[in-house]
PDB file of N, CA and C in Angstrom:
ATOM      1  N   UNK A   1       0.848  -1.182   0.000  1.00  0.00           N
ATOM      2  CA  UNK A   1       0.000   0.000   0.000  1.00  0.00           C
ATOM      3  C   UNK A   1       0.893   1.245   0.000  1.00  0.00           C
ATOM      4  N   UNK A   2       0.632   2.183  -0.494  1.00  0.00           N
ATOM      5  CA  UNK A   2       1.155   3.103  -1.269  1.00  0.00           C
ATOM      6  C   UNK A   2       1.434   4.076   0.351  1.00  0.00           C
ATOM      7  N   UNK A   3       2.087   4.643   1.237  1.00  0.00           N
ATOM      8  CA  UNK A   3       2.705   5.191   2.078  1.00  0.00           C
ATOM      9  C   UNK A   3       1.251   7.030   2.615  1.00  0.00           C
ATOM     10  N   UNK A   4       0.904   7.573   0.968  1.00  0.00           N
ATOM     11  CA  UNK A   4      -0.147   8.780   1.189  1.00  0.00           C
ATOM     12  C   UNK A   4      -1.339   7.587   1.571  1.00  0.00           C
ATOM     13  N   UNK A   5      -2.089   6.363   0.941  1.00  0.00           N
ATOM     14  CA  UNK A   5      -3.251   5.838   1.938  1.00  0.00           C
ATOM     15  C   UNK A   5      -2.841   5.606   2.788  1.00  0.00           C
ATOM     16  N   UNK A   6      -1.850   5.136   3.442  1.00  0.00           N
ATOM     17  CA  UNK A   6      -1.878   4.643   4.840  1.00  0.00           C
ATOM     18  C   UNK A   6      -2.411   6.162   5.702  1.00  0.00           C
ATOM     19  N   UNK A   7      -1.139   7.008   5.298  1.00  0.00           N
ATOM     20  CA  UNK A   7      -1.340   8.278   5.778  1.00  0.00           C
ATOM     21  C   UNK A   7      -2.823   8.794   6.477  1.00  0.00           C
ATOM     22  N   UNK A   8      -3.636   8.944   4.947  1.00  0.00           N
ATOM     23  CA  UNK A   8      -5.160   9.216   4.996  1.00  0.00           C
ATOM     24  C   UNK A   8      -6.206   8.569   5.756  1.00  0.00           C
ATOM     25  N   UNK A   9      -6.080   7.018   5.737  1.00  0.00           N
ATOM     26  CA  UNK A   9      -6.404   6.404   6.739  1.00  0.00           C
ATOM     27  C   UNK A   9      -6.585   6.500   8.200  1.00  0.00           C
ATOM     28  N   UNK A  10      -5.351   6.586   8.804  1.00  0.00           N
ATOM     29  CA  UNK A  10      -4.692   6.640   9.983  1.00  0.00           C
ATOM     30  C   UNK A  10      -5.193   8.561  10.466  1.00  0.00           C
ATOM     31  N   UNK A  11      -4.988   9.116   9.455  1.00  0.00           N
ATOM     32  CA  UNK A  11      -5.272  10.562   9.719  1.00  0.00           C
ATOM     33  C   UNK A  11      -7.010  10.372  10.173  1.00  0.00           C
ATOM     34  N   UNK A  12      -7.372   9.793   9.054  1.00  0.00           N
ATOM     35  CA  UNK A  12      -9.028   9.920   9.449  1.00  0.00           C
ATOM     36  C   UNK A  12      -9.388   8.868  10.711  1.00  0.00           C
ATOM     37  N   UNK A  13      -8.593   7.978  11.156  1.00  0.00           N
ATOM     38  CA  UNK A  13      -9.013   7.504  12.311  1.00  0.00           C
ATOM     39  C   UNK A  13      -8.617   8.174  13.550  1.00  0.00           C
ATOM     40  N   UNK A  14      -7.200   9.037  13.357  1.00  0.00           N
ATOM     41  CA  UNK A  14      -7.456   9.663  14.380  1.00  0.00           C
ATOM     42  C   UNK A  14      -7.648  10.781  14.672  1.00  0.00           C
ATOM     43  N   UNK A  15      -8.483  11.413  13.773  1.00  0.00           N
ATOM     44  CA  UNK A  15      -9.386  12.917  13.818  1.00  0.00           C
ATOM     45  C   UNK A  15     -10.974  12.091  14.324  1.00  0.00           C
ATOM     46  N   UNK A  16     -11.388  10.606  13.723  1.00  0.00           N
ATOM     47  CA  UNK A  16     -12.519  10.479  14.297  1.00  0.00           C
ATOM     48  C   UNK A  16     -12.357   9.875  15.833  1.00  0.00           C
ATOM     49  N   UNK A  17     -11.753   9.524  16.420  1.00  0.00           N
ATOM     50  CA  UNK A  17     -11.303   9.011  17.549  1.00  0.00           C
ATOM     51  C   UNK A  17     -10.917   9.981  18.444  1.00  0.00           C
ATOM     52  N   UNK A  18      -9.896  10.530  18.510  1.00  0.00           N
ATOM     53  CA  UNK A  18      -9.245  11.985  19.181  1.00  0.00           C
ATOM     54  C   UNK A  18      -9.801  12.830  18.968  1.00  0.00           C
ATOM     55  N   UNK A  19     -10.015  13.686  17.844  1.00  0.00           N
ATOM     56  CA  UNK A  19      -9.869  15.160  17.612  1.00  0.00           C
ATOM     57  C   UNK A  19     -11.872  15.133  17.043  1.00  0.00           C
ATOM     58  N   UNK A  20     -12.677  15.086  17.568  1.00  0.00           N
ATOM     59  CA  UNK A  20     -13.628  15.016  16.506  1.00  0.00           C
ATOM     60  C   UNK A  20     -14.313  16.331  16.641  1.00  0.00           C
ATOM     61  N   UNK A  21     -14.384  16.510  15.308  1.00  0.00           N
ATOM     62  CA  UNK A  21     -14.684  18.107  15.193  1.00  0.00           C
ATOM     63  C   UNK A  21     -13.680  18.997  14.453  1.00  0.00           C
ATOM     64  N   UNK A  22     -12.306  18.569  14.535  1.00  0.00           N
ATOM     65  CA  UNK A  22     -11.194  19.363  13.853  1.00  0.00           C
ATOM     66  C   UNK A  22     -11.523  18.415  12.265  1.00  0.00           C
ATOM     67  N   UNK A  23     -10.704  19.512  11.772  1.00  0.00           N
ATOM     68  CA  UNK A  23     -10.429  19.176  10.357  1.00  0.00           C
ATOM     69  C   UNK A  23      -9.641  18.338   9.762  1.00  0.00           C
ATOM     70  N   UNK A  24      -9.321  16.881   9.702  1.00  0.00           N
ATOM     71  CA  UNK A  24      -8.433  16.029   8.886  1.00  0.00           C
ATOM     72  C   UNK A  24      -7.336  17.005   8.278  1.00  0.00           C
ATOM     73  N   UNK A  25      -7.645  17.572   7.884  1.00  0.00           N
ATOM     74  CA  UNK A  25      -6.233  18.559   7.356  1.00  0.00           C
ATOM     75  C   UNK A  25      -5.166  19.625   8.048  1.00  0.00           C
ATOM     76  N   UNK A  26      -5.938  19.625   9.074  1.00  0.00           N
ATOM     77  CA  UNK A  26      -4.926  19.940  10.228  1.00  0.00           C
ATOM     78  C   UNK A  26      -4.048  19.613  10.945  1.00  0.00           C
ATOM     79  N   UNK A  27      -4.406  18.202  10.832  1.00  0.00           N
ATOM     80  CA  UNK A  27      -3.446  16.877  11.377  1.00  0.00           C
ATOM     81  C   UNK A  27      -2.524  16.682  10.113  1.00  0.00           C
ATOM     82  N   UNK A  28      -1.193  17.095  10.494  1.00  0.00           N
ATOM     83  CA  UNK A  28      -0.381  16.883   8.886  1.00  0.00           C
ATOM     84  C   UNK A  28       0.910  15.730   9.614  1.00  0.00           C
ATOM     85  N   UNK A  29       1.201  15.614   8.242  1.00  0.00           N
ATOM     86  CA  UNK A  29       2.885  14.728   8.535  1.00  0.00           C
ATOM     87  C   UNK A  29       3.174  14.651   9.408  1.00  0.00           C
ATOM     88  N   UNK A  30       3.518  15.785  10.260  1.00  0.00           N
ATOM     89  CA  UNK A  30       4.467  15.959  11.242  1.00  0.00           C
ATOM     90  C   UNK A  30       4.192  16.224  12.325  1.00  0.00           C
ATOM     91  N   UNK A  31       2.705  16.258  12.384  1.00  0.00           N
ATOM     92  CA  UNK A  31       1.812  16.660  13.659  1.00  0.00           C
ATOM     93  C   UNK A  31       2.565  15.145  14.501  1.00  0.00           C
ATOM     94  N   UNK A  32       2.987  16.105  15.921  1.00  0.00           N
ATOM     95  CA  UNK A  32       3.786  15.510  16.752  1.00  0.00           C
ATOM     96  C   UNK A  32       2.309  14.661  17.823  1.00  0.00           C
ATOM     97  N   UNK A  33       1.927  13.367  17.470  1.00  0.00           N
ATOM     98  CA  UNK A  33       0.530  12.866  18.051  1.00  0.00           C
ATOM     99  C   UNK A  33       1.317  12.450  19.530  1.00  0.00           C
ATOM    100  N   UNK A  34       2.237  11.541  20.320  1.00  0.00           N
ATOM    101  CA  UNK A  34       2.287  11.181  21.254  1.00  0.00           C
ATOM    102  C   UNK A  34       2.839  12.595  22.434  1.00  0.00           C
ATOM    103  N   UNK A  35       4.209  13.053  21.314  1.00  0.00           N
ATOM    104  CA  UNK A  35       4.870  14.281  21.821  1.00  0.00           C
ATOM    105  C   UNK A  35       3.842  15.094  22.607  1.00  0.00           C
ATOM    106  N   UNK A  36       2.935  15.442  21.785  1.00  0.00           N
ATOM    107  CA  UNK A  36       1.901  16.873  21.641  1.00  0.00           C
ATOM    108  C   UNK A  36       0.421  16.426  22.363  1.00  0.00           C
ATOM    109  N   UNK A  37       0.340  14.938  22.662  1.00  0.00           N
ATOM    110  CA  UNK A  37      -0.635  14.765  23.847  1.00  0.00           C
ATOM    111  C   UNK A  37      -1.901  14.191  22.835  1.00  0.00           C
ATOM    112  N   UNK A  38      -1.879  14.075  21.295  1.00  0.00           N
ATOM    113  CA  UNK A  38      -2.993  13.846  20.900  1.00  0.00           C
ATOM    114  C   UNK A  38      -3.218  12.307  21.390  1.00  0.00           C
ATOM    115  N   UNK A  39      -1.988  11.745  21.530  1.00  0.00           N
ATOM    116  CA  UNK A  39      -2.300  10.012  21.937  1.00  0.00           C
ATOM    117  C   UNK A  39      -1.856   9.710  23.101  1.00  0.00           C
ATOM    118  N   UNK A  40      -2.424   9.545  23.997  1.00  0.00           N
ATOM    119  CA  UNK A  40      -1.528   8.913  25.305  1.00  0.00           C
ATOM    120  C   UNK A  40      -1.768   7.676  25.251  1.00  0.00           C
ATOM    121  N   UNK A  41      -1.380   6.745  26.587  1.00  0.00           N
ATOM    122  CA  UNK A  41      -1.164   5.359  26.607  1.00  0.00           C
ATOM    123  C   UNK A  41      -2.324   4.400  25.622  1.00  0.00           C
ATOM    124  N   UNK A  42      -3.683   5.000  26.009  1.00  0.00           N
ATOM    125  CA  UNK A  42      -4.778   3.980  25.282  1.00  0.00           C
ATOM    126  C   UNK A  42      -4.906   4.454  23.862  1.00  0.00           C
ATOM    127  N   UNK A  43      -4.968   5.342  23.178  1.00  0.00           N
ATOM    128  CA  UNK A  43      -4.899   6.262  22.761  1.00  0.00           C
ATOM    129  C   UNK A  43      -3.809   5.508  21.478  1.00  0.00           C
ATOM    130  N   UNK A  44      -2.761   5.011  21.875  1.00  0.00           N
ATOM    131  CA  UNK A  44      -1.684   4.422  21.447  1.00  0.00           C
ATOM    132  C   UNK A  44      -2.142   2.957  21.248  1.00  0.00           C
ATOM    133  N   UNK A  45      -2.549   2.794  21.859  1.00  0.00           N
ATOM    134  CA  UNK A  45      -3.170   0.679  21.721  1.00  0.00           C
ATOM    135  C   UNK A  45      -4.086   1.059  20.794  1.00  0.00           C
ATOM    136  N   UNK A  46      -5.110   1.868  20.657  1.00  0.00           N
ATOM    137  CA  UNK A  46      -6.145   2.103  19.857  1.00  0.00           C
ATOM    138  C   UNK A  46      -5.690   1.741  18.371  1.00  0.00           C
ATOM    139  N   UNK A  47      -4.540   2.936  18.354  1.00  0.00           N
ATOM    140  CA  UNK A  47      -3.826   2.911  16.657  1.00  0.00           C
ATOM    141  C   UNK A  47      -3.680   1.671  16.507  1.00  0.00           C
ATOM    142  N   UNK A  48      -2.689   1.290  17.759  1.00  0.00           N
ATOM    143  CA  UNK A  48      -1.816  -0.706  17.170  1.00  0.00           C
ATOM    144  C   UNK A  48      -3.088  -1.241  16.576  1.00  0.00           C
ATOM    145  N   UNK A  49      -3.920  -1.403  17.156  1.00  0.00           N
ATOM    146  CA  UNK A  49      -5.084  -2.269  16.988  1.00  0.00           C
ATOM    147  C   UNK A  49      -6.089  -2.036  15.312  1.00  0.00           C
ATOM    148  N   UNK A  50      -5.960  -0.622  15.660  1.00  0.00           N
ATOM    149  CA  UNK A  50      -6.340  -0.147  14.087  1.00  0.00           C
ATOM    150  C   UNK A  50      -5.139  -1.036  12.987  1.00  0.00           C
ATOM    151  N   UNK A  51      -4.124   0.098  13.056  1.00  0.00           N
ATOM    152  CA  UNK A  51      -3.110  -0.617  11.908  1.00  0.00           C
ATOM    153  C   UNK A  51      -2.972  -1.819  11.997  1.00  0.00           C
ATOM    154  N   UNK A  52      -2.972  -2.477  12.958  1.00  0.00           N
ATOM    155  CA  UNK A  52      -2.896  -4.061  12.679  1.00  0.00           C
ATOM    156  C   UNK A  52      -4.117  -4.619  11.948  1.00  0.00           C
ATOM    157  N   UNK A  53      -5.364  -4.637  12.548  1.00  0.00           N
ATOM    158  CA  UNK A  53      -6.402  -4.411  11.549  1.00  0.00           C
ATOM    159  C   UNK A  53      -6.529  -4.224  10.540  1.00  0.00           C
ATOM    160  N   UNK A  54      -6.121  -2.855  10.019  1.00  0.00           N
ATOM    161  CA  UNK A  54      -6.549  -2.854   8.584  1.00  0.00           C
ATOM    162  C   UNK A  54      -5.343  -3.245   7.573  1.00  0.00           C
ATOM    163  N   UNK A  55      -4.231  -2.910   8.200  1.00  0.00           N
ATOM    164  CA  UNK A  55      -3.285  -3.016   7.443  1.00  0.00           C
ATOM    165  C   UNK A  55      -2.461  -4.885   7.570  1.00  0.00           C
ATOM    166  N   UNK A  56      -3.160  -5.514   8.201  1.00  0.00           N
ATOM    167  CA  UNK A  56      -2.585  -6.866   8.487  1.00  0.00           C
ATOM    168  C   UNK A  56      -1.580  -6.707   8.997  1.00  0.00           C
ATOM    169  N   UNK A  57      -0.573  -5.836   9.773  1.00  0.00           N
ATOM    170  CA  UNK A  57       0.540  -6.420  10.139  1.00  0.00           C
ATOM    171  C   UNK A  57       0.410  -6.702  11.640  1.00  0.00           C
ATOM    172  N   UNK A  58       1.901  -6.672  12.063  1.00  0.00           N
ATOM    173  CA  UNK A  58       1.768  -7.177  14.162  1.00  0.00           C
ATOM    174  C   UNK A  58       2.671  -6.125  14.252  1.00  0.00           C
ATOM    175  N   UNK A  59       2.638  -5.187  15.047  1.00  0.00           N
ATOM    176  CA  UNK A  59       3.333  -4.219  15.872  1.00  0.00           C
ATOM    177  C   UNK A  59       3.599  -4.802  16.904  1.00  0.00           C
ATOM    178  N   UNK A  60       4.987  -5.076  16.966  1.00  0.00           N
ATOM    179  CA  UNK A  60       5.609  -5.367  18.795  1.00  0.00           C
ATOM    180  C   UNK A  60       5.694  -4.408  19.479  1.00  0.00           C
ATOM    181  N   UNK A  61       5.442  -4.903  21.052  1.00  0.00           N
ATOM    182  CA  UNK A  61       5.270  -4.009  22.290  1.00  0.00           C
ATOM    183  C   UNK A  61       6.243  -2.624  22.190  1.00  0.00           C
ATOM    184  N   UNK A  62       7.773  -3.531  21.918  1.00  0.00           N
ATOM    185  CA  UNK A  62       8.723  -2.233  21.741  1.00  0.00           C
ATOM    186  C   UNK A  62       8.784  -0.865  21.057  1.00  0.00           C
ATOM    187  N   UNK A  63       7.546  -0.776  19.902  1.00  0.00           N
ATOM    188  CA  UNK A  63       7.074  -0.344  18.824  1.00  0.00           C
ATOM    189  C   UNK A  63       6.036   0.599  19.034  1.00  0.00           C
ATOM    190  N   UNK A  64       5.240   0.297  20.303  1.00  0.00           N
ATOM    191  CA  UNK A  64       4.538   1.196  20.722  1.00  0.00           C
ATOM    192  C   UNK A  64       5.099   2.335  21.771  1.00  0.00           C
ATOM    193  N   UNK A  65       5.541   2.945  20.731  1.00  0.00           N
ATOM    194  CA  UNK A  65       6.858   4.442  21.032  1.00  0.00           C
ATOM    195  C   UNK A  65       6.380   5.119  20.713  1.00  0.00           C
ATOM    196  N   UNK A  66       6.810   6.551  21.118  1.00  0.00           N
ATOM    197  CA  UNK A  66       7.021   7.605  20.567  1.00  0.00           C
ATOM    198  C   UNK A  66       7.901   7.840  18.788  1.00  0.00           C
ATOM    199  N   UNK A  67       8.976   7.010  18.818  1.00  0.00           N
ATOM    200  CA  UNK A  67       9.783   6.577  17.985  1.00  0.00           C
ATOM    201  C   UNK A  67       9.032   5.965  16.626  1.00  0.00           C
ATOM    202  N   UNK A  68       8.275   5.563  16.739  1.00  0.00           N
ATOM    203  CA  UNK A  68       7.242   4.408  15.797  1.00  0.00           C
ATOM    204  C   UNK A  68       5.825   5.281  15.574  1.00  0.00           C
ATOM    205  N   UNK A  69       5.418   6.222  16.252  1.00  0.00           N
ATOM    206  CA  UNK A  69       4.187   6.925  16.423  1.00  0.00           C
ATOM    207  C   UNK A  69       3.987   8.115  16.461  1.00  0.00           C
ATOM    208  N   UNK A  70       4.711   9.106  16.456  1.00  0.00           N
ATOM    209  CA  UNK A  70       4.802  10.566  16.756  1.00  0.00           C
ATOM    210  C   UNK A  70       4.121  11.136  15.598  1.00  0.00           C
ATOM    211  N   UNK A  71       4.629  10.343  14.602  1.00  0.00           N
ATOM    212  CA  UNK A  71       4.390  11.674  13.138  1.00  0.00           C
ATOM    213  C   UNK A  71       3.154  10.498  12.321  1.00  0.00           C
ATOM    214  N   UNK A  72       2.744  11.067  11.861  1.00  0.00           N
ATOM    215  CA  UNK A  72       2.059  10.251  10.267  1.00  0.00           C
ATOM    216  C   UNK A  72       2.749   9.552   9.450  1.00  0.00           C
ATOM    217  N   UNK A  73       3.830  10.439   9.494  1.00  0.00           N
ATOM    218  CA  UNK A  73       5.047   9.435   8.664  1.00  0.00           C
ATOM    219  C   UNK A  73       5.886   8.418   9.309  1.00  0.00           C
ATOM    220  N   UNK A  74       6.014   8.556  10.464  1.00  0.00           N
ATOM    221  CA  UNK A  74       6.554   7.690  11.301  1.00  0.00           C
ATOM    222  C   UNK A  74       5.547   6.337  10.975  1.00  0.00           C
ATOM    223  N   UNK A  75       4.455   6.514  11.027  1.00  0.00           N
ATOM    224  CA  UNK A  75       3.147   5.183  11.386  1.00  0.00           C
ATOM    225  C   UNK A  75       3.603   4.591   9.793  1.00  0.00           C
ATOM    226  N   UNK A  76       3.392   5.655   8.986  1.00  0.00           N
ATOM    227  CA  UNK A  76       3.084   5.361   7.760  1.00  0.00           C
ATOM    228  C   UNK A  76       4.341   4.519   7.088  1.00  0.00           C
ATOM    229  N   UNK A  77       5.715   4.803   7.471  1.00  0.00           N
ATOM    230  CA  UNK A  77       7.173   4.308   7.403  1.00  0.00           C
ATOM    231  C   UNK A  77       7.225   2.954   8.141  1.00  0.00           C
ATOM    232  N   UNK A  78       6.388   2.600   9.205  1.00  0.00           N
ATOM    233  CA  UNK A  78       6.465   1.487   9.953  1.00  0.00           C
ATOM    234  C   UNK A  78       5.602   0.460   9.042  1.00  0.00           C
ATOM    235  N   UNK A  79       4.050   1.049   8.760  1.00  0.00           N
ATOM    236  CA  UNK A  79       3.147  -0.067   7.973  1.00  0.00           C
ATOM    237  C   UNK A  79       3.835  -0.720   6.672  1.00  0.00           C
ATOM    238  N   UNK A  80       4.638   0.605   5.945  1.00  0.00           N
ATOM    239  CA  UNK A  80       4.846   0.160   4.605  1.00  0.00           C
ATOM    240  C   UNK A  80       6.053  -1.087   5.091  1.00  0.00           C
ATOM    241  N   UNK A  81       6.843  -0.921   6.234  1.00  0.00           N
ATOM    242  CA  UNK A  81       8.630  -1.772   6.264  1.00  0.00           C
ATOM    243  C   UNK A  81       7.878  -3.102   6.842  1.00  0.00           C
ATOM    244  N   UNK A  82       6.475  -2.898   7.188  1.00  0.00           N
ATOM    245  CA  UNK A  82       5.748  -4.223   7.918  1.00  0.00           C
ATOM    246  C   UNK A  82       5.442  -5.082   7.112  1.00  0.00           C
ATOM    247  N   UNK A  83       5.207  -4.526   5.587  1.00  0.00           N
ATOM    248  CA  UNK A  83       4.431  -4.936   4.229  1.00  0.00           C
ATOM    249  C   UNK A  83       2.849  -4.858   4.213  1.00  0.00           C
ATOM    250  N   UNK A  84       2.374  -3.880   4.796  1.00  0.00           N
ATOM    251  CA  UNK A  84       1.058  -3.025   4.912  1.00  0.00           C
ATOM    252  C   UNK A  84       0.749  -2.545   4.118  1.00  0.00           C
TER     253      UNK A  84
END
């Protein structure tokens, strides 16, 4: 899967989950989600559970980082190296 759907995806799940009411397009690339408080601990299982879901892969425990999760591109860099 092409790296911009994952993106779009993941953006629209977590504007409908977190942010509801803001604009999908406000949430960009680089919007810092764990840094900046949009995801805390559950918040963070939510995504795994999503991306594993839709995208078939397994995210290990170690993975549920800041490191692996912060940006859009971060998520989106992890699904595609997962084969998502």
């Amino acid at each position: 899967m092409d790296k911009n759907k994952i993106k779009e995806a993941v953006r629209d799940f977590i504007v409908a989950q977190f942010l509801p009411g803001e604009d999908p397009e406000s949430l960009t690339d680089d919007t810092l989600l764990v840094t900046d408080g949009v995801l805390d601990s559950l918040g963070s299982l939510k995504l795994v559970a999503f991306l594993e879901e839709t995208f078939g892969i397994s995210v290990d425990a170690h993975e549920v980082d800041v490191e692996h999760l912060d940006t859009l591109e971060l998520i989106a860099q992890m699904v595609v190296a997962k084969g998502g």
